[in-house]
PDB file of N, CA and C in Angstrom:
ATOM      1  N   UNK A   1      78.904 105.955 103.024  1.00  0.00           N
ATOM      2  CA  UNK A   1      78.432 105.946 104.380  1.00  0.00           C
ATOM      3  C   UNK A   1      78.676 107.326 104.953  1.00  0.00           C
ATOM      4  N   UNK A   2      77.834 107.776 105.862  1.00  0.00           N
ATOM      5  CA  UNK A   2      77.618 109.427 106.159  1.00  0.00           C
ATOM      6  C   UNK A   2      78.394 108.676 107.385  1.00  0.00           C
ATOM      7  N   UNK A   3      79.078 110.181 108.305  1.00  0.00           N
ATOM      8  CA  UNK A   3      79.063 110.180 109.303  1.00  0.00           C
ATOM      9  C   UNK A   3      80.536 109.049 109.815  1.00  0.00           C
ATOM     10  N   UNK A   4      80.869 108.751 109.030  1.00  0.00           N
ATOM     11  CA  UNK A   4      82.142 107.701 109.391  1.00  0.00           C
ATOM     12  C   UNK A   4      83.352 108.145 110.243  1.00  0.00           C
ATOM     13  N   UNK A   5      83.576 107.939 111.371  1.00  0.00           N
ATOM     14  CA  UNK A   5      83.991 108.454 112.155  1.00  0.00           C
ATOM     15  C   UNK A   5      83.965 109.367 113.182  1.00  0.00           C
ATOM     16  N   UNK A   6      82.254 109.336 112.989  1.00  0.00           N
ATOM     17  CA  UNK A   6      81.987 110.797 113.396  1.00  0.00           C
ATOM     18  C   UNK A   6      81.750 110.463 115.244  1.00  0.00           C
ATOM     19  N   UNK A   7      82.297 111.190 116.328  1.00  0.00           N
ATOM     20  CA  UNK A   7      82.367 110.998 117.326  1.00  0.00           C
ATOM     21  C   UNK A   7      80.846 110.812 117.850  1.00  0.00           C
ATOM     22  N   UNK A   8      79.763 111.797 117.585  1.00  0.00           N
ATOM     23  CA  UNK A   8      78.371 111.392 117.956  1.00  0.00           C
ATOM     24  C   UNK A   8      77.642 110.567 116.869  1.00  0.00           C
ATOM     25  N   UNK A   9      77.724 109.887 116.295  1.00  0.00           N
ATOM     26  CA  UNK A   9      77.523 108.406 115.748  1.00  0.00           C
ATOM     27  C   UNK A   9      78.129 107.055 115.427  1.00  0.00           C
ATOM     28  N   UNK A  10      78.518 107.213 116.869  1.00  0.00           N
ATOM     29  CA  UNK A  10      79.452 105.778 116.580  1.00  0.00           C
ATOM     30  C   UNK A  10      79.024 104.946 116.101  1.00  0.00           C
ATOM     31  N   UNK A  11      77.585 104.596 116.267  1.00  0.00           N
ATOM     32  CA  UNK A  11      76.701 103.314 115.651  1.00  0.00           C
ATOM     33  C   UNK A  11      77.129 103.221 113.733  1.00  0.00           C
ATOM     34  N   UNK A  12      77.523 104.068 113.020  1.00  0.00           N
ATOM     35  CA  UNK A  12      77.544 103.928 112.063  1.00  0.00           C
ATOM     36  C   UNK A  12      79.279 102.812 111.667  1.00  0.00           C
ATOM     37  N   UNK A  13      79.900 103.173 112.356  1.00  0.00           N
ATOM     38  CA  UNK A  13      80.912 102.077 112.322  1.00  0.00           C
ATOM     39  C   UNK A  13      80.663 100.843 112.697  1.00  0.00           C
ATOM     40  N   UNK A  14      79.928 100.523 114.259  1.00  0.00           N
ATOM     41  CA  UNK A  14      79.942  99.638 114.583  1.00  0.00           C
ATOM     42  C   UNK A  14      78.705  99.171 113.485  1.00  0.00           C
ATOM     43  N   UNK A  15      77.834  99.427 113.262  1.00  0.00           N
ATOM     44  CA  UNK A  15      76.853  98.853 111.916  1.00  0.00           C
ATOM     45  C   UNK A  15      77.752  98.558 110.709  1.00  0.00           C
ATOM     46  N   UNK A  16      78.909  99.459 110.537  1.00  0.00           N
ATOM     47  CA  UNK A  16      79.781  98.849 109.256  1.00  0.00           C
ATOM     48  C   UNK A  16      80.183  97.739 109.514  1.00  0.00           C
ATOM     49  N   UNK A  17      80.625  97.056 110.985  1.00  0.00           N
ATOM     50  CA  UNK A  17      81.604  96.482 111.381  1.00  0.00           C
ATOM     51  C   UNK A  17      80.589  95.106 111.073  1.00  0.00           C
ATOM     52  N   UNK A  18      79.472  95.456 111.320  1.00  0.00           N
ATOM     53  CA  UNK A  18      78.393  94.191 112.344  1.00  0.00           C
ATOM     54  C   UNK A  18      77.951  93.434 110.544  1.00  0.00           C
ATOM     55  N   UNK A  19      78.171  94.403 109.412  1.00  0.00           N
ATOM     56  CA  UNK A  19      77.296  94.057 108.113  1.00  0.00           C
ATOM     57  C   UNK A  19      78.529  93.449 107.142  1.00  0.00           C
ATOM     58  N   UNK A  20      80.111  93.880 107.627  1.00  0.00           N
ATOM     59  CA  UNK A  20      80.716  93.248 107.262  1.00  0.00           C
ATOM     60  C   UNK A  20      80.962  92.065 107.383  1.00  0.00           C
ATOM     61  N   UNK A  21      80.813  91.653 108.904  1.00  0.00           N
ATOM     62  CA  UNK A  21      81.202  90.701 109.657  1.00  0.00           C
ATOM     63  C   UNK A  21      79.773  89.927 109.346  1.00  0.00           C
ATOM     64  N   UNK A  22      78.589  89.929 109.491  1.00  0.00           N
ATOM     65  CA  UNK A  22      77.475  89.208 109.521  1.00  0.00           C
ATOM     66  C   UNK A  22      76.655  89.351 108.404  1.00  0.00           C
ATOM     67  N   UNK A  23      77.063  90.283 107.482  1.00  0.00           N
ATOM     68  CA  UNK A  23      76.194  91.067 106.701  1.00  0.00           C
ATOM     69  C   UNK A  23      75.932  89.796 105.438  1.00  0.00           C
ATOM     70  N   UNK A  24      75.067  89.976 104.413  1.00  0.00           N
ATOM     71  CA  UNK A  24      75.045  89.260 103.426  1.00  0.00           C
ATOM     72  C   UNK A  24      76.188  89.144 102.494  1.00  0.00           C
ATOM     73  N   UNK A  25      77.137  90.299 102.275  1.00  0.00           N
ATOM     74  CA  UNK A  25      78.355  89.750 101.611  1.00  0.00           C
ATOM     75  C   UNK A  25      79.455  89.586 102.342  1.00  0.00           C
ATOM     76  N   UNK A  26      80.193  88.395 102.122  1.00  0.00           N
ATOM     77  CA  UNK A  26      81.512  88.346 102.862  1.00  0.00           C
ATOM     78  C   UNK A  26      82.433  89.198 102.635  1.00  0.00           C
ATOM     79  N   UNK A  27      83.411  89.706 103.929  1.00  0.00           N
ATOM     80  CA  UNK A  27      83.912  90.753 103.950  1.00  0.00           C
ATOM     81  C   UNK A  27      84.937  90.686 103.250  1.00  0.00           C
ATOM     82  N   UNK A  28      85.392  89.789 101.957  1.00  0.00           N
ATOM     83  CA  UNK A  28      86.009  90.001 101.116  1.00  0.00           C
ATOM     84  C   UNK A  28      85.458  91.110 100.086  1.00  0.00           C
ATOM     85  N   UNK A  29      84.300  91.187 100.033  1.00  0.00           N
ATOM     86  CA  UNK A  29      83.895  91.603  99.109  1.00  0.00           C
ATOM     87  C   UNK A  29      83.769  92.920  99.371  1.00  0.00           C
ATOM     88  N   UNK A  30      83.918  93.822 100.433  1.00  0.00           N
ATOM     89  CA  UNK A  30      83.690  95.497 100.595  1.00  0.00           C
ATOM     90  C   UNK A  30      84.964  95.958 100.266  1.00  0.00           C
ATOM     91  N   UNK A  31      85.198  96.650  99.396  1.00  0.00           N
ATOM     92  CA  UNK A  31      86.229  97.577  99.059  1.00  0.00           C
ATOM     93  C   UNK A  31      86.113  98.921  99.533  1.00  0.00           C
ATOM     94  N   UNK A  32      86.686  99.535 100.430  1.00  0.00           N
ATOM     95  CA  UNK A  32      86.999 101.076 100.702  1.00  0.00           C
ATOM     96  C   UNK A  32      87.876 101.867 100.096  1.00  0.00           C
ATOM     97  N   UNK A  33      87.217 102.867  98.968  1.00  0.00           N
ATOM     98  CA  UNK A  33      88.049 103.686  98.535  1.00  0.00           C
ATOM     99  C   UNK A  33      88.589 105.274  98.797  1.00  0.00           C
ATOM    100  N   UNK A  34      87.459 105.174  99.612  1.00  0.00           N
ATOM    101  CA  UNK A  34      87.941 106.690  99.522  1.00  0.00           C
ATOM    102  C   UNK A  34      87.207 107.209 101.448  1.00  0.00           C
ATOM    103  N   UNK A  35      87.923 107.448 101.862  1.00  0.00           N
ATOM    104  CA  UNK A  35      87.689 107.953 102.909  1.00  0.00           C
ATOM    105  C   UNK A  35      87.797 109.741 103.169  1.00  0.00           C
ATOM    106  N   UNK A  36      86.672 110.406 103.389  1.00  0.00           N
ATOM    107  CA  UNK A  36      86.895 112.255 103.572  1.00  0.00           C
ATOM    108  C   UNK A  36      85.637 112.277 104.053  1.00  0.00           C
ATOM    109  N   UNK A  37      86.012 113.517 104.892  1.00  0.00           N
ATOM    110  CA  UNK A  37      84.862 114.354 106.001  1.00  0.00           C
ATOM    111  C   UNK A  37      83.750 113.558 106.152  1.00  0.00           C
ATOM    112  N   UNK A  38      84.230 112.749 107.032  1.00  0.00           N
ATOM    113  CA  UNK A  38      83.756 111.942 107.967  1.00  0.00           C
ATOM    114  C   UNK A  38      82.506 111.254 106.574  1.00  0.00           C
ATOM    115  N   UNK A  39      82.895 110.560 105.946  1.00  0.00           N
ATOM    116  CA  UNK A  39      82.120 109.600 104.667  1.00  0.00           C
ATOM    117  C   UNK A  39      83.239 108.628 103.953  1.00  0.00           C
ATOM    118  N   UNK A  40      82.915 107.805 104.023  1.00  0.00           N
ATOM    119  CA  UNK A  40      83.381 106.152 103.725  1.00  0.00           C
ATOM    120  C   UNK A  40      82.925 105.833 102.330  1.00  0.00           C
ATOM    121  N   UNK A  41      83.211 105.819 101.360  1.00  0.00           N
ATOM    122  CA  UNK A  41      83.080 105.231 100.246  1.00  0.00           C
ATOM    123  C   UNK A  41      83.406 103.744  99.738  1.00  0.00           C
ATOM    124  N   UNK A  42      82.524 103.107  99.356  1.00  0.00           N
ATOM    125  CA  UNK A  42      82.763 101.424  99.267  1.00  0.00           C
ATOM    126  C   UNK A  42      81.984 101.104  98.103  1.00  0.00           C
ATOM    127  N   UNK A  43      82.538 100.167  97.707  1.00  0.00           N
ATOM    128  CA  UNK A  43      82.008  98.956  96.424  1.00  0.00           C
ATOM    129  C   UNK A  43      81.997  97.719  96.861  1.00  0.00           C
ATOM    130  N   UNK A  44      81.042  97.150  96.067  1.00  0.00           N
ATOM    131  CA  UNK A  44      81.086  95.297  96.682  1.00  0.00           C
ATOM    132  C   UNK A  44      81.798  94.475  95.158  1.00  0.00           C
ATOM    133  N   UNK A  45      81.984  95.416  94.156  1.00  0.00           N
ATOM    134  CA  UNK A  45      82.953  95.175  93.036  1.00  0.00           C
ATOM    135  C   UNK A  45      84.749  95.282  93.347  1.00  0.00           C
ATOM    136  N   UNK A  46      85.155  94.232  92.518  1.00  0.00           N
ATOM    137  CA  UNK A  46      86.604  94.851  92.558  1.00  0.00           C
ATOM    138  C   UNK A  46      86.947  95.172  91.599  1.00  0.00           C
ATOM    139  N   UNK A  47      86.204  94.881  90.263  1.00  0.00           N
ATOM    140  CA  UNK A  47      86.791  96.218  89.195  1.00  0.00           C
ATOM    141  C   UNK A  47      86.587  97.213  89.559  1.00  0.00           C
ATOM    142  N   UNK A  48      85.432  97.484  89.846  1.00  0.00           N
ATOM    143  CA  UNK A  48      84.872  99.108  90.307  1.00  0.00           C
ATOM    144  C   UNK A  48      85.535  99.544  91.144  1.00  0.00           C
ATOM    145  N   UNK A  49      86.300  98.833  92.060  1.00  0.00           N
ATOM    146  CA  UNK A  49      87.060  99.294  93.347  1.00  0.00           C
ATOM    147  C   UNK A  49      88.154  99.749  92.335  1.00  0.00           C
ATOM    148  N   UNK A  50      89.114  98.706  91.571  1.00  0.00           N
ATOM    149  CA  UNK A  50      90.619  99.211  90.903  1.00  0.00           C
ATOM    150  C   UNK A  50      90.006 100.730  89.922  1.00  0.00           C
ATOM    151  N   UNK A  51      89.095 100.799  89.663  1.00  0.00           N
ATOM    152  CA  UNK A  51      88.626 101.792  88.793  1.00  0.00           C
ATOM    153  C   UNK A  51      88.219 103.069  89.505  1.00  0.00           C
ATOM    154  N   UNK A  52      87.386 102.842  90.969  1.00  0.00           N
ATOM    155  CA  UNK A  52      87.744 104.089  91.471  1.00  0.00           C
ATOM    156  C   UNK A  52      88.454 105.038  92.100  1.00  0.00           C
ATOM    157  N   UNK A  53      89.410 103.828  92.371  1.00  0.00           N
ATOM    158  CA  UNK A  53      91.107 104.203  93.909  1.00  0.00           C
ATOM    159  C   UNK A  53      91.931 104.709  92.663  1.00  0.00           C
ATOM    160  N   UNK A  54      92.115 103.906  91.660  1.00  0.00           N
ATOM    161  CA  UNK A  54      93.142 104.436  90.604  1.00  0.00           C
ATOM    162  C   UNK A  54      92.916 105.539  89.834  1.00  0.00           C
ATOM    163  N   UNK A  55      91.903 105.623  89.591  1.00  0.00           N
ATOM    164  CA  UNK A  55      91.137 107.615  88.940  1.00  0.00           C
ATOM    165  C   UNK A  55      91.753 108.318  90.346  1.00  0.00           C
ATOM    166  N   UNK A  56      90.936 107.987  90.796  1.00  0.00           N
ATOM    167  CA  UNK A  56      91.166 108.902  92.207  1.00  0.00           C
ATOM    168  C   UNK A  56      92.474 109.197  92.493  1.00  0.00           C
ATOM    169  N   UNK A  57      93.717 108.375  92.183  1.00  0.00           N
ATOM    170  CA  UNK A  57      94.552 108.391  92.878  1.00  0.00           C
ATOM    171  C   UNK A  57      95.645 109.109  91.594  1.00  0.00           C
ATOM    172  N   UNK A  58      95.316 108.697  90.453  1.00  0.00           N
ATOM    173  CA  UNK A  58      95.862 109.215  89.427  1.00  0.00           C
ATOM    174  C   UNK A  58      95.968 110.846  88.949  1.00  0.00           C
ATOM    175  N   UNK A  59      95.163 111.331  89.331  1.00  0.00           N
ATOM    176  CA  UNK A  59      94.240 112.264  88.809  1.00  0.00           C
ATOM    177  C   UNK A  59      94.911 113.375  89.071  1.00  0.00           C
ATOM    178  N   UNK A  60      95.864 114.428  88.922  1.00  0.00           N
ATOM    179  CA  UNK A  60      97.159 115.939  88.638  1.00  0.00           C
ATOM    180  C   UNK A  60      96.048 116.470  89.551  1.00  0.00           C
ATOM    181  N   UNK A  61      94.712 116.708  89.143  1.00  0.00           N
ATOM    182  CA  UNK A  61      93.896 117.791  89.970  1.00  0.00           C
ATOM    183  C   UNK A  61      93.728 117.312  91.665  1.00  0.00           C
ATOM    184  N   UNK A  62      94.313 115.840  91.593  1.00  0.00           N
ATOM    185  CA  UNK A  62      93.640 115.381  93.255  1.00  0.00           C
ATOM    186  C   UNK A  62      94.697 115.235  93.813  1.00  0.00           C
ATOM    187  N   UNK A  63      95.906 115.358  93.437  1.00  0.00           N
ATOM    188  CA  UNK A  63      97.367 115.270  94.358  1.00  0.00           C
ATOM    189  C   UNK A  63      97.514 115.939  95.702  1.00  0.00           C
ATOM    190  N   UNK A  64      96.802 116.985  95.833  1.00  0.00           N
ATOM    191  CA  UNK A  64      97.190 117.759  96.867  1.00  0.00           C
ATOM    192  C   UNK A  64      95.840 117.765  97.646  1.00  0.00           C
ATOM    193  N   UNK A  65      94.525 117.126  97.414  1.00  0.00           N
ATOM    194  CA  UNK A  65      93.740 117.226  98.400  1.00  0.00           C
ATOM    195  C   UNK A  65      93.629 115.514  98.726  1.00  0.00           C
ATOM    196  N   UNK A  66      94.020 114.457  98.350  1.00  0.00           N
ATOM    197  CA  UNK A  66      94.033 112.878  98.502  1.00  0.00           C
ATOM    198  C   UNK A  66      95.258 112.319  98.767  1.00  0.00           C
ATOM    199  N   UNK A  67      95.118 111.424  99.851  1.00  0.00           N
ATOM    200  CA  UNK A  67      96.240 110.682  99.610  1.00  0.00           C
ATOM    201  C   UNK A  67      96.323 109.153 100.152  1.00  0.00           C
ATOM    202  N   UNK A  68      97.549 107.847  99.907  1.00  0.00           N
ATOM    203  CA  UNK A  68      96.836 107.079 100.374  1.00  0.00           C
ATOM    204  C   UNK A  68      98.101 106.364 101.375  1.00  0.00           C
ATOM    205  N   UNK A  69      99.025 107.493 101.735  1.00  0.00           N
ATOM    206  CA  UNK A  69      99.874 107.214 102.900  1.00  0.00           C
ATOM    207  C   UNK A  69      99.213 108.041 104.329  1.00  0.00           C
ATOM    208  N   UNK A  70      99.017 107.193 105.364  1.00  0.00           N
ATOM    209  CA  UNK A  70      98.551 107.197 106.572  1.00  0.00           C
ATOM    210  C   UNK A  70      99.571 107.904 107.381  1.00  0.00           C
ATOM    211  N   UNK A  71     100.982 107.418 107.494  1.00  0.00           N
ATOM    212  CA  UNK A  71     102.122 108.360 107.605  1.00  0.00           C
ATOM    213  C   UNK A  71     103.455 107.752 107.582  1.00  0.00           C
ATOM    214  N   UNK A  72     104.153 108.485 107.982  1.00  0.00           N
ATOM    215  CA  UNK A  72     105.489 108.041 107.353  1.00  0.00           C
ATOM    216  C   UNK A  72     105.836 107.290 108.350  1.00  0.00           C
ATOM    217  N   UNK A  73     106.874 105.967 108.251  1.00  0.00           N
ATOM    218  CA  UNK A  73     107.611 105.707 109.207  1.00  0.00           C
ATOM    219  C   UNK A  73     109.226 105.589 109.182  1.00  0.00           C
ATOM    220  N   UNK A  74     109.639 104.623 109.498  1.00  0.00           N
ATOM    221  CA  UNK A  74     111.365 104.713 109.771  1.00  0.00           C
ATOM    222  C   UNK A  74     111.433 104.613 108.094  1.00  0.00           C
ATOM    223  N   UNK A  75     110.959 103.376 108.097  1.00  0.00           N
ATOM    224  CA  UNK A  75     111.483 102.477 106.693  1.00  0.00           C
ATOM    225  C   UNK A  75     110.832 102.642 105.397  1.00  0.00           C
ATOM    226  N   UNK A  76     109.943 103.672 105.725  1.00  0.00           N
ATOM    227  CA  UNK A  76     108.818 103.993 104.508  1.00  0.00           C
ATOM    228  C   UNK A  76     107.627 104.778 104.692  1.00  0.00           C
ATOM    229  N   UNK A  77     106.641 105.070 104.108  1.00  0.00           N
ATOM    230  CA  UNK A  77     105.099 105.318 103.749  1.00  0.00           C
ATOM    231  C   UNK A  77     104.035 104.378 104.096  1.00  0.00           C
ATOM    232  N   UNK A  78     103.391 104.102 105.075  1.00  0.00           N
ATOM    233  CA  UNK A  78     102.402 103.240 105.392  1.00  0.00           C
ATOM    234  C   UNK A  78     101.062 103.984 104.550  1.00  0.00           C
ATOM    235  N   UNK A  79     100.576 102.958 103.740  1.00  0.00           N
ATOM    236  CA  UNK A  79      98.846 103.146 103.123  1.00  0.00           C
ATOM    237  C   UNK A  79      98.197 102.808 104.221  1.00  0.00           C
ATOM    238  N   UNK A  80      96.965 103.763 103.861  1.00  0.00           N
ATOM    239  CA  UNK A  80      95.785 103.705 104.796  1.00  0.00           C
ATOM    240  C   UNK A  80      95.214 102.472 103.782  1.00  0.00           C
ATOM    241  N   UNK A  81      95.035 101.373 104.858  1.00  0.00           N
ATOM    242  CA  UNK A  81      94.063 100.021 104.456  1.00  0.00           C
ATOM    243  C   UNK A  81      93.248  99.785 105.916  1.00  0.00           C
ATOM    244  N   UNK A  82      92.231  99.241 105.006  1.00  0.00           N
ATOM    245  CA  UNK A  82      91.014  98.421 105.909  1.00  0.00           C
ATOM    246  C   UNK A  82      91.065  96.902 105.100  1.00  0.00           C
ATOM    247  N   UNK A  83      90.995  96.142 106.383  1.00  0.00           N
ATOM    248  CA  UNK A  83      90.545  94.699 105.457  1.00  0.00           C
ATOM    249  C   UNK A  83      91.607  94.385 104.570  1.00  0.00           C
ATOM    250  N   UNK A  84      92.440  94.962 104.715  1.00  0.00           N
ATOM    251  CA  UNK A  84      93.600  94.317 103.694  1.00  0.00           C
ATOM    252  C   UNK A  84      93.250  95.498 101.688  1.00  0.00           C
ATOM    253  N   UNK A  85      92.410  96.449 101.977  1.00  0.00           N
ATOM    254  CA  UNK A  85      92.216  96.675 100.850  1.00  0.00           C
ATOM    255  C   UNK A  85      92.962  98.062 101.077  1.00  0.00           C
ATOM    256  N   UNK A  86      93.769  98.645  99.952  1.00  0.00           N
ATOM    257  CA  UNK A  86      94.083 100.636 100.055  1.00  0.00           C
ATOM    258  C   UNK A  86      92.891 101.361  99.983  1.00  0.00           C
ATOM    259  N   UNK A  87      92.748 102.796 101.101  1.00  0.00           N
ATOM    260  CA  UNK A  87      91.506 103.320 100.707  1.00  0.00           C
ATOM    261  C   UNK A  87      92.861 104.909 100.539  1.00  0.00           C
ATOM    262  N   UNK A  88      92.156 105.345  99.624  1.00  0.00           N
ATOM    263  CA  UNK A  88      92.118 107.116  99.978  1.00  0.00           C
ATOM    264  C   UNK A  88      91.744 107.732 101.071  1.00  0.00           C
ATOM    265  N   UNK A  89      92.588 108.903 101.183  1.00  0.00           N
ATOM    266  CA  UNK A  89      92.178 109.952 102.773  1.00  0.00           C
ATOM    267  C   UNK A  89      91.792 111.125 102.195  1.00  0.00           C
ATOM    268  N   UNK A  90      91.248 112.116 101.989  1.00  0.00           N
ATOM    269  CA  UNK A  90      91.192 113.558 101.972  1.00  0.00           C
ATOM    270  C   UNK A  90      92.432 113.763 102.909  1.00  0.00           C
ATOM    271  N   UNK A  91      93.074 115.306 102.928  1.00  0.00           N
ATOM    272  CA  UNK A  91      93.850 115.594 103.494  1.00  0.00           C
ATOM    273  C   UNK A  91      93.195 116.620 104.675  1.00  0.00           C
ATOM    274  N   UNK A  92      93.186 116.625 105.416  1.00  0.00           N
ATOM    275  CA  UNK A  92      92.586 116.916 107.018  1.00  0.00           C
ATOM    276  C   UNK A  92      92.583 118.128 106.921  1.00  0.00           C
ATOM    277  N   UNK A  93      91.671 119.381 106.700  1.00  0.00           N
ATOM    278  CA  UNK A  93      91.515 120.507 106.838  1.00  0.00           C
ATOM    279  C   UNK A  93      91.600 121.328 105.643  1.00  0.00           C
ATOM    280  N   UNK A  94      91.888 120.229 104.420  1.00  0.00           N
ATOM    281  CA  UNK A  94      91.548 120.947 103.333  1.00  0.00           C
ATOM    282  C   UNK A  94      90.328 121.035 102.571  1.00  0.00           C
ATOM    283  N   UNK A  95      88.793 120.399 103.290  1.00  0.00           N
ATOM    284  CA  UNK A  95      87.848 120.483 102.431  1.00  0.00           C
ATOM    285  C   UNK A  95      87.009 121.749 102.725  1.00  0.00           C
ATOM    286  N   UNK A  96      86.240 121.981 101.808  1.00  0.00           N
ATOM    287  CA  UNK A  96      85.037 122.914 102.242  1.00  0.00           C
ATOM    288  C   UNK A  96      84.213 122.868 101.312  1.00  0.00           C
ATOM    289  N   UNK A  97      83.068 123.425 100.587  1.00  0.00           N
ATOM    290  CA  UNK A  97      82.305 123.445 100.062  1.00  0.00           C
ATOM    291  C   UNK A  97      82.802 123.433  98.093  1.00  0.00           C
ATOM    292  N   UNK A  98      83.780 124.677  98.189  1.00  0.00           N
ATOM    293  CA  UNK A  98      84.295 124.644  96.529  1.00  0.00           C
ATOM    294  C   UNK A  98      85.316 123.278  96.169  1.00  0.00           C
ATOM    295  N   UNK A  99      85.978 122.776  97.530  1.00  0.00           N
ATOM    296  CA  UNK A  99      87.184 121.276  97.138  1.00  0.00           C
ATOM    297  C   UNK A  99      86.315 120.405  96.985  1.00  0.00           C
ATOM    298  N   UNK A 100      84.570 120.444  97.737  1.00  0.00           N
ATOM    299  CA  UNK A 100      83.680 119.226  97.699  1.00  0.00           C
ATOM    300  C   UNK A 100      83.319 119.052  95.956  1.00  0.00           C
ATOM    301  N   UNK A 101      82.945 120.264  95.814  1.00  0.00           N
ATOM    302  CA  UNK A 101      82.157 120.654  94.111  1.00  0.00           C
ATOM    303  C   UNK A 101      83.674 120.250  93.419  1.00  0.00           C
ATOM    304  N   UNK A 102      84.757 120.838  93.720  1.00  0.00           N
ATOM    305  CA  UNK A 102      85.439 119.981  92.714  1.00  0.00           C
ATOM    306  C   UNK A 102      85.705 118.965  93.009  1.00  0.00           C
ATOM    307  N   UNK A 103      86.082 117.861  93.844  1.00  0.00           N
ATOM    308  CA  UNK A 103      85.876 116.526  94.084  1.00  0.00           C
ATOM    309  C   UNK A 103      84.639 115.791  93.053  1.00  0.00           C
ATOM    310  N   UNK A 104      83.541 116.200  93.241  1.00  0.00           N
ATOM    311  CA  UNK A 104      82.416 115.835  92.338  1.00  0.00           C
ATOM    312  C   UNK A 104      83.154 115.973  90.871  1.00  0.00           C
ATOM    313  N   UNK A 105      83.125 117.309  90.608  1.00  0.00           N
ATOM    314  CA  UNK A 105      83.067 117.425  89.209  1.00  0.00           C
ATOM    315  C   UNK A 105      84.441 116.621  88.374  1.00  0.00           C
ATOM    316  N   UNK A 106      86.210 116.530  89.115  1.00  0.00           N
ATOM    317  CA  UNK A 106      86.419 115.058  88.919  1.00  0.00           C
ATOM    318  C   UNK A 106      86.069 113.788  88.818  1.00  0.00           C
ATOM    319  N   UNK A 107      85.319 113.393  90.002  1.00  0.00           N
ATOM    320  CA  UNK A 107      84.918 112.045  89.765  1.00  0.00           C
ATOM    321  C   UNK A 107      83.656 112.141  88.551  1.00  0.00           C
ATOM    322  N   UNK A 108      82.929 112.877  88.244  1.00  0.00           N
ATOM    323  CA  UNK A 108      82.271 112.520  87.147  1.00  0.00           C
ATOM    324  C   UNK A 108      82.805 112.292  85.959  1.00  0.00           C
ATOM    325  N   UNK A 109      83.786 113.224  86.325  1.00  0.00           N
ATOM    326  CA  UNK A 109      84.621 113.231  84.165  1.00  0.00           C
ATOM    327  C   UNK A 109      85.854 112.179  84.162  1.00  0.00           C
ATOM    328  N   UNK A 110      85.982 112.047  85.240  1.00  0.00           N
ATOM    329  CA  UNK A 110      87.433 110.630  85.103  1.00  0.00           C
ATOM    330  C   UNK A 110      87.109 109.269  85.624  1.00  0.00           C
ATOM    331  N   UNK A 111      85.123 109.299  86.569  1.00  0.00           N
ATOM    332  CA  UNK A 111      85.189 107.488  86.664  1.00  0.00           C
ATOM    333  C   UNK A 111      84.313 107.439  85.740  1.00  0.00           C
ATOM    334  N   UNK A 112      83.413 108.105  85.735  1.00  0.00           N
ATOM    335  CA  UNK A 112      82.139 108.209  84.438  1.00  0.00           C
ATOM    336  C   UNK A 112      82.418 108.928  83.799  1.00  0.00           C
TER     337      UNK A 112
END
């Protein structure tokens, strides 16, 4: 999903919200994995979901631009979840055009 979060398209959340909630699959079934610059990544699989959060999350080259603590608190590390599922974050001000191309060129060689 383009634009996720993005302050001049709010409609794109509330359309996430309206297709989860009313949409043809029940909202068990949307997995969010990966959340960066303002784009939402989802599956209506849950292998495909454990297969793309766990590359993603595994991966020496993605440690320092992903992560899937939201922030710290007293007693621990809170994960960023939606719906009860973990998604990935990009880390806020580290993307640009060469972290995007390598983002790609990981996910091709470690989910495909």
């Amino acid at each position: 999903m383009d634009d996720w979060y993005n302050s001049v398209w709010p409609g794109v959340v509330e359309g996430f919200y309206q297709f989860v909630t009313m949409g043809p699959l029940p909202s068990d079934d949307i997995f969010p994995f990966l959340a960066c610059d303002n784009k939402l990544f989802v599956t209506n699989h849950a292998d495909d979901y454990e297969l793309y959060y766990n590359s993603l999350l595994n991966d020496p080259n993605l440690r320092r631009l992903l992560t899937p603590y939201a922030h710290e608190k007293e007693r621990g590390k809170l994960l960023y979840e939606m719906n009860g599922v973990k998604y990935l974050k990009c880390h806020s001000g580290v993307l640009n055009s060469t972290t995007e191309e390598f983002i790609h060129q990981v996910w091709a060689n470690s989910v495909y």
